[in-house]
N, C-alpha and C. Protein backbone atom coordinates (compact mmCIF):
# COMPACT_ATOMS: atom_id res chain seq x y z
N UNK A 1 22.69 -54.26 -58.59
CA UNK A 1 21.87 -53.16 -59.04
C UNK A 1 21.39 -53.36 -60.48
N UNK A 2 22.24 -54.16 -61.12
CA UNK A 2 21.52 -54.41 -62.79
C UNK A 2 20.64 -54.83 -63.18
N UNK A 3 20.92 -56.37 -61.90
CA UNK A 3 18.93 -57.07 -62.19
C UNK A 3 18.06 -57.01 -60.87
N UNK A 4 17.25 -56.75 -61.29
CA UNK A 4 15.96 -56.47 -60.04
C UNK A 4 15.73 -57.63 -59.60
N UNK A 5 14.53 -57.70 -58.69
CA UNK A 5 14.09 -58.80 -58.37
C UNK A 5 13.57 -59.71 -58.98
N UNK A 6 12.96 -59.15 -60.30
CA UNK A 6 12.51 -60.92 -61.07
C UNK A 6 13.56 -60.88 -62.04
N UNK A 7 14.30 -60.76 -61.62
CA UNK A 7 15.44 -61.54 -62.54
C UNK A 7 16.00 -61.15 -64.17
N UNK A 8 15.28 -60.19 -64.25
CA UNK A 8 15.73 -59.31 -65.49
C UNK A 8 16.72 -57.82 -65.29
N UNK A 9 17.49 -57.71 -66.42
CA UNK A 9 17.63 -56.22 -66.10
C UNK A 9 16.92 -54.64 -65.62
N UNK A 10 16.84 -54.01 -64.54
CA UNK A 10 16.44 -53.11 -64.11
C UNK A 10 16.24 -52.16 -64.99
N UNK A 11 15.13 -51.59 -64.98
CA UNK A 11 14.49 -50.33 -65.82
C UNK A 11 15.34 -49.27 -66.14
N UNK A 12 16.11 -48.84 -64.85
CA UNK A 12 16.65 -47.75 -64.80
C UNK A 12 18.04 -47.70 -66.19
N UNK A 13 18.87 -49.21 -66.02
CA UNK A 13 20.03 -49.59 -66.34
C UNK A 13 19.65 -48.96 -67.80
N UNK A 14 18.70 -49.02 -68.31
CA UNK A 14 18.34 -48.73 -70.03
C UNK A 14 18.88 -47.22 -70.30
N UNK A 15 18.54 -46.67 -69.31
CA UNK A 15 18.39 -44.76 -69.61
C UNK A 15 20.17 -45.36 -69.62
N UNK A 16 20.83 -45.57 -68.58
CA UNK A 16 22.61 -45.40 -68.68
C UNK A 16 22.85 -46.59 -69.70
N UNK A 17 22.57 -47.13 -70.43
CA UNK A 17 22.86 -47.79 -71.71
C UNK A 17 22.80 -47.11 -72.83
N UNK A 18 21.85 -46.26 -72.82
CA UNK A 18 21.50 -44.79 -73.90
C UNK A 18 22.53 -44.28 -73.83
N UNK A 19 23.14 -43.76 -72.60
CA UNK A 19 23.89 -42.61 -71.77
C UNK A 19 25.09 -43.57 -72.75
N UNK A 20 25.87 -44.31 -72.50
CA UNK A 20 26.52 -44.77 -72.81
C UNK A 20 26.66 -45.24 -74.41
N UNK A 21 25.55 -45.62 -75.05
CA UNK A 21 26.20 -45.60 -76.46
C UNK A 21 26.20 -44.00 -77.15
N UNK A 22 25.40 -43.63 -76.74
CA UNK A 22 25.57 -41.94 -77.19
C UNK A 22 26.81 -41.76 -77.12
N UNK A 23 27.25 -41.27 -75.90
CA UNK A 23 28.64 -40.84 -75.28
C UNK A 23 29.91 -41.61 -76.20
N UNK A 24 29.60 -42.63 -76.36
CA UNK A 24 30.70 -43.23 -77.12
C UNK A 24 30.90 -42.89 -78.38
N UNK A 25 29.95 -43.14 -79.31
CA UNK A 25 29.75 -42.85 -80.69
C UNK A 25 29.94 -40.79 -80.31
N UNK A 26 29.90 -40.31 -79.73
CA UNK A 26 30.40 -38.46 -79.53
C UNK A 26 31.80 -39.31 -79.76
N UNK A 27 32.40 -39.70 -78.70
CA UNK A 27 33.54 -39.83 -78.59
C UNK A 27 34.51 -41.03 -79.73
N UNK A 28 33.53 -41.88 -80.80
CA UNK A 28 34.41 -42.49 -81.44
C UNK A 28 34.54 -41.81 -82.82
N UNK A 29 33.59 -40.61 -82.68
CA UNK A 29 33.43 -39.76 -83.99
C UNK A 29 34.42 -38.36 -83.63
N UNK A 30 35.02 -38.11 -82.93
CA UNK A 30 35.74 -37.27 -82.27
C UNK A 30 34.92 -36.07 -82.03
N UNK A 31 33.45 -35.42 -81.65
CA UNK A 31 32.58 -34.75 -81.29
C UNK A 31 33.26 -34.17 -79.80
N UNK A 32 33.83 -35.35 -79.05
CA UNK A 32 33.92 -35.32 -77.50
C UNK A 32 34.34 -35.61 -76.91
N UNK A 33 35.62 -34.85 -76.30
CA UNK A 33 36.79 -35.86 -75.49
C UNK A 33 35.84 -35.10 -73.76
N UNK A 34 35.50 -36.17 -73.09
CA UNK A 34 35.14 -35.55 -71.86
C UNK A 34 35.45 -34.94 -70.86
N UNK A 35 36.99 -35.68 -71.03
CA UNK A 35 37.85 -34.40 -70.33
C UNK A 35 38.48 -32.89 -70.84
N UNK A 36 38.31 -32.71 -71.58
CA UNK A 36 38.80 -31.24 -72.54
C UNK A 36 38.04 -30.72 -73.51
N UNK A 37 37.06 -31.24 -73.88
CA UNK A 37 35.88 -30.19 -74.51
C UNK A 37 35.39 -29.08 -74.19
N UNK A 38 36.00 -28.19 -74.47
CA UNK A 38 34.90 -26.95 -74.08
C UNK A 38 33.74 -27.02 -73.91
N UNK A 39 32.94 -27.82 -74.98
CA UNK A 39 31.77 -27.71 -75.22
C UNK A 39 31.08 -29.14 -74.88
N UNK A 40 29.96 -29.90 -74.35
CA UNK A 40 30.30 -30.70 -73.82
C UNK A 40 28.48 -31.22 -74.19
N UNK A 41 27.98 -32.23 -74.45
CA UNK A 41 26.29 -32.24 -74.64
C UNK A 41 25.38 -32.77 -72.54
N UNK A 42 24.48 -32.14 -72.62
CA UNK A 42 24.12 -32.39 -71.14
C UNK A 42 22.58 -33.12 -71.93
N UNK A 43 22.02 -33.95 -71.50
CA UNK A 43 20.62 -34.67 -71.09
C UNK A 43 19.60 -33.65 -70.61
N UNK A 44 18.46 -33.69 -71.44
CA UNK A 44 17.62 -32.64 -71.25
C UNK A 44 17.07 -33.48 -71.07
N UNK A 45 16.29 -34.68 -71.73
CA UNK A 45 15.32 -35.44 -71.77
C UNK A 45 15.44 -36.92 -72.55
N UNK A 46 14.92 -37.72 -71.48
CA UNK A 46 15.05 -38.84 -71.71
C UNK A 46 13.89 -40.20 -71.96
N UNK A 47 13.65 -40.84 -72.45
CA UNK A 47 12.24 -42.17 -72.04
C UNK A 47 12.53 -43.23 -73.00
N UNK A 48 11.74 -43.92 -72.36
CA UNK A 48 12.07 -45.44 -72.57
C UNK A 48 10.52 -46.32 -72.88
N UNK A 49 10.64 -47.25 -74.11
CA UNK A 49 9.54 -47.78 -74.28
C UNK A 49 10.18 -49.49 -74.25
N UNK A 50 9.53 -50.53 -73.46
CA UNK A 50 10.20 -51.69 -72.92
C UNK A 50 9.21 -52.20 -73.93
N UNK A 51 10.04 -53.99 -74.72
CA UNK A 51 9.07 -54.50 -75.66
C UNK A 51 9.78 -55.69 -75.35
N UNK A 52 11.14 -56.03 -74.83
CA UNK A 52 11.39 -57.23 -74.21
C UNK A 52 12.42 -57.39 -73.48
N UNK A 53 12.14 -58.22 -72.30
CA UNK A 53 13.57 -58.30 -71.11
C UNK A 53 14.75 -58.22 -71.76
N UNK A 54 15.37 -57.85 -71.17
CA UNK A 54 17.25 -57.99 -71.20
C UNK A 54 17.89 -58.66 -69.43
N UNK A 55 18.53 -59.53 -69.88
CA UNK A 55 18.76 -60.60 -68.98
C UNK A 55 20.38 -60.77 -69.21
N UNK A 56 20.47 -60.88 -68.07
CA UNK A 56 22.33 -61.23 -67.40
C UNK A 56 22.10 -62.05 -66.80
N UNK A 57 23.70 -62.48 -67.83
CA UNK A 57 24.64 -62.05 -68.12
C UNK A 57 24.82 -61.92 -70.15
N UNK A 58 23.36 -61.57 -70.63
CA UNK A 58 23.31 -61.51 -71.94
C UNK A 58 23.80 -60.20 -72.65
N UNK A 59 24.52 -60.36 -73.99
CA UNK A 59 25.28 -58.96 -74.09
C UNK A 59 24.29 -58.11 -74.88
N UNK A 60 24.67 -56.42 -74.59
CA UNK A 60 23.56 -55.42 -75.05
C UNK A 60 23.94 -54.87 -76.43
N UNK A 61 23.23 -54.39 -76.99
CA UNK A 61 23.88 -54.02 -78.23
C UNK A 61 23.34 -52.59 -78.63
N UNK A 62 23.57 -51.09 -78.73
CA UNK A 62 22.30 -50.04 -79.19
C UNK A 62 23.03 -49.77 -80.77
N UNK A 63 21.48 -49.32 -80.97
CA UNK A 63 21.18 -49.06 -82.47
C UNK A 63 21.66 -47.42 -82.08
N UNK A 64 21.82 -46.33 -83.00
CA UNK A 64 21.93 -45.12 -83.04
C UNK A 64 20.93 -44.50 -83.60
N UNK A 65 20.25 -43.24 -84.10
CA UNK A 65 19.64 -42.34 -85.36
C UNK A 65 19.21 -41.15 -84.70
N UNK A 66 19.26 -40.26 -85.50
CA UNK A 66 19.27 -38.93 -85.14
C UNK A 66 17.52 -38.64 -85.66
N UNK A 67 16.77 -38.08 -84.96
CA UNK A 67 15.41 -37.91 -85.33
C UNK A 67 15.73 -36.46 -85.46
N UNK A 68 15.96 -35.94 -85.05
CA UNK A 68 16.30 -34.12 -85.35
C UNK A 68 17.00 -33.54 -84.52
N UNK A 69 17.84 -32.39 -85.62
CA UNK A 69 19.46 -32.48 -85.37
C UNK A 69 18.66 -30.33 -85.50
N UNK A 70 19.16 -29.50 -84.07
CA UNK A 70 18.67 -28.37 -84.38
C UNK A 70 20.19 -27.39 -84.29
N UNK A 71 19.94 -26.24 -83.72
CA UNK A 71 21.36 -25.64 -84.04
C UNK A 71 22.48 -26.15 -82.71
N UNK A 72 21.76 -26.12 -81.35
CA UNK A 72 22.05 -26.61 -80.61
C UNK A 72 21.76 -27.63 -79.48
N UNK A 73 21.03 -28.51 -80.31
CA UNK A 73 20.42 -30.25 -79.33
C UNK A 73 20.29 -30.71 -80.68
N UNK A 74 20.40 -32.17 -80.45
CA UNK A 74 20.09 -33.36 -80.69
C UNK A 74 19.27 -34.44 -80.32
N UNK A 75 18.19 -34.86 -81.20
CA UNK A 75 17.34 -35.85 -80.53
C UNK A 75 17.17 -37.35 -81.02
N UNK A 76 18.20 -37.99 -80.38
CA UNK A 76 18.45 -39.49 -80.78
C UNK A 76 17.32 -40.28 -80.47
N UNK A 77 17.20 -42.11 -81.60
CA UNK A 77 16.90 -42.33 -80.99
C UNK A 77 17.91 -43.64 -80.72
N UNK A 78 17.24 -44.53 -79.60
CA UNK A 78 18.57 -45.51 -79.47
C UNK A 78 17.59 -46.74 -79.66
N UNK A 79 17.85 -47.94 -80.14
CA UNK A 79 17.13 -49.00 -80.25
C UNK A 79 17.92 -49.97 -79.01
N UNK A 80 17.48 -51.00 -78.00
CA UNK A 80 18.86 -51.87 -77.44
C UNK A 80 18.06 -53.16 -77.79
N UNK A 81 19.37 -54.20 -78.64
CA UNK A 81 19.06 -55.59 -78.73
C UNK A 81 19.65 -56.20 -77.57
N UNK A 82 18.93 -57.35 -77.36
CA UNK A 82 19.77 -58.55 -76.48
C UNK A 82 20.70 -59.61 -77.22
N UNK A 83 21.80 -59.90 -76.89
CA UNK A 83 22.38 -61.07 -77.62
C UNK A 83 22.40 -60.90 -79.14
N UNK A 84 21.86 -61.47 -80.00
CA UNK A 84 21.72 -61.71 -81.43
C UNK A 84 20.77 -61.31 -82.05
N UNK A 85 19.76 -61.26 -81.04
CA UNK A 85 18.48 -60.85 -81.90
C UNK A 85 18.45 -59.72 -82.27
N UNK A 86 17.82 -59.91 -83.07
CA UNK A 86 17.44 -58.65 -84.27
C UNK A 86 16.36 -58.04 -84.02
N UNK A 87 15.37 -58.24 -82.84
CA UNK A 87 14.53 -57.16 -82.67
C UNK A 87 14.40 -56.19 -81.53
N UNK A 88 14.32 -55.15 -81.37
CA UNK A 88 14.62 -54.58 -79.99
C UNK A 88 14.46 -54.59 -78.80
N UNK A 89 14.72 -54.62 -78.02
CA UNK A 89 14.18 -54.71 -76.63
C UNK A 89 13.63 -53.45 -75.67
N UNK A 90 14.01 -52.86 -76.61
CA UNK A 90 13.68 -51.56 -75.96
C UNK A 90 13.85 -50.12 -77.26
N UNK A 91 13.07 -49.14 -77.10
CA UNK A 91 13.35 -48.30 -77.65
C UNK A 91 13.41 -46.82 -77.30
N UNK A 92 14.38 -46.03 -77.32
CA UNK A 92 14.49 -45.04 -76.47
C UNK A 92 14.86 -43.36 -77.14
N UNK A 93 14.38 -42.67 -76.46
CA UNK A 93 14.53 -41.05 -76.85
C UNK A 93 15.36 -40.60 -76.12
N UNK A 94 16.43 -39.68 -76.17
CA UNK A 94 17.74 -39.18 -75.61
C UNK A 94 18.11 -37.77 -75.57
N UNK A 95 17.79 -37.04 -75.53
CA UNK A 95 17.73 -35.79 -76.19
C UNK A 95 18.85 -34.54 -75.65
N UNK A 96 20.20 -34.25 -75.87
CA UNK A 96 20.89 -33.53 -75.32
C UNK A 96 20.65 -31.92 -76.19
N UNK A 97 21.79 -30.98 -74.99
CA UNK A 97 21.69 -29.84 -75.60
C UNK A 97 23.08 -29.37 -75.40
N UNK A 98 23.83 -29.17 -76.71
CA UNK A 98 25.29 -28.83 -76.47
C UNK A 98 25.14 -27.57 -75.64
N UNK A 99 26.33 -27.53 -74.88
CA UNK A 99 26.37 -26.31 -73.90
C UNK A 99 28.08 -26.05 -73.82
N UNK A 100 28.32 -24.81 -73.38
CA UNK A 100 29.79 -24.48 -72.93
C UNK A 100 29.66 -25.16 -71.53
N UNK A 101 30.81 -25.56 -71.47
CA UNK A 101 31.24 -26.67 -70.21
C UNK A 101 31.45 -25.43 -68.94
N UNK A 102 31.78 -24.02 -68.83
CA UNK A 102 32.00 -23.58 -67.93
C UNK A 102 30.65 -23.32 -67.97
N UNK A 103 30.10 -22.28 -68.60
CA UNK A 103 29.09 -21.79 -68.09
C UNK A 103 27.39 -22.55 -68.19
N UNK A 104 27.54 -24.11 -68.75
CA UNK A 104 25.90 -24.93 -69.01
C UNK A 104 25.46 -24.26 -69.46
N UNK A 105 25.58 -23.25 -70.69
CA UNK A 105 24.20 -22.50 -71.62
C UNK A 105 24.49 -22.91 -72.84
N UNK A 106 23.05 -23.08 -73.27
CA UNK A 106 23.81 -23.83 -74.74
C UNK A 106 24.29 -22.70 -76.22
N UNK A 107 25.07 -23.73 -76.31
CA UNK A 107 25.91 -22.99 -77.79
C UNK A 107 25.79 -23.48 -78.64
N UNK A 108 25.86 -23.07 -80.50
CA UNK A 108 25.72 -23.70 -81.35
C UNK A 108 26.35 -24.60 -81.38
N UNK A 109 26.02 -25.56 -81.99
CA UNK A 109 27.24 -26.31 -82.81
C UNK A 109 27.82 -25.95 -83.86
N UNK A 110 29.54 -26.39 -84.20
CA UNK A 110 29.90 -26.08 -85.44
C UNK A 110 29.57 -26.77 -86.43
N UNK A 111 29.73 -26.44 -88.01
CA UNK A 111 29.34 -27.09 -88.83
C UNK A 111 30.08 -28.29 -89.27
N UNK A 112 31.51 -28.78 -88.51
CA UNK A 112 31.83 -29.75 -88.52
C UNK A 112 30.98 -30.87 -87.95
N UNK A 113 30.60 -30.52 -86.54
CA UNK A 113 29.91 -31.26 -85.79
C UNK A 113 28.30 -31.82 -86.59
N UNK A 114 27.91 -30.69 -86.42
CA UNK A 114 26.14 -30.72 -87.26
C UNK A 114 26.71 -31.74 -88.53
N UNK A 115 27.45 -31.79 -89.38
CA UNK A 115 27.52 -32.93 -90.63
C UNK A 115 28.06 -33.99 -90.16
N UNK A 116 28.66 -34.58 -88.87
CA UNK A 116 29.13 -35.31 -88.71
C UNK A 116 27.57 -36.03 -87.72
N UNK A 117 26.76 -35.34 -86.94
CA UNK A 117 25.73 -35.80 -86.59
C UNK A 117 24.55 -36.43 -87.63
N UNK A 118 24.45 -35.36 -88.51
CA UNK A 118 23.81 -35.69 -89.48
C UNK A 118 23.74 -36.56 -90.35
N UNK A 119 24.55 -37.54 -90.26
CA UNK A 119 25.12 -39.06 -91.30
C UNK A 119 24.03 -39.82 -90.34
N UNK A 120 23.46 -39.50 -89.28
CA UNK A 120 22.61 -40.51 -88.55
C UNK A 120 21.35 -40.29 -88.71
N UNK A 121 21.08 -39.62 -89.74
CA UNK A 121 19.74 -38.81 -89.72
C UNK A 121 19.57 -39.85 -90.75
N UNK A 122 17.80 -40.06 -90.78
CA UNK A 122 17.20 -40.52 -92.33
C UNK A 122 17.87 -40.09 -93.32
């Protein structure tokens, strides 16, 4: 499912590469344990601008930055390199909206959170 038919990585794989360095950096900044957060960020909106293959078994790498940080969403963006290189292969928009985990409506964030997002901002 990773590489399509001509032999590059699949389109789709980019959006869950986003999905995935986001999620991590929540979780290596302590924002987000996924199993016990009350509060939890959901994917409102997502896209992808392709500028060069990514090929397997070559390793991925994402950039992070926060383009605007409101009371309750965040709109990243994610850069992904291939291997070593230094220029992107892709560049992508991510855009969640913190919500309470029981009920999906969104809630503020605290002001721990908002300054700890905000180190990614310009």
């Amino acid at each position: 499912m990773d590489v399509d038919i001509y032999g590059h990585v699949n389109n789709v794989q980019y959006l869950s590469y986003f999905d995935t360095a986001v999620n991590a950096w929540y979780v290596e900044n302590g924002l987000l344990d996924p199993v016990k957060s009350s509060q939890i960020f959901l994917v409102v909106e997502t896209g992808c601008h392709y500028f060069a293959e990514l090929t397997f078994p070559s390793s991925v790498a994402a950039g992070l930055k926060i383009e605007k940080l409101g009371s309750s969403s965040v709109v990243f963006r994610v850069g992904l390199f291939s291997g070593e290189d230094t220029a992107t292969a892709a560049h992508g928009r991510f855009v969640h909206v913190h919500v309470d985990r029981a009920s999906r409506r969104p809630a503020p964030m605290d002001e721990t959170k908002r300054r700890t997002l905000a180190a990614l901002m310009d």
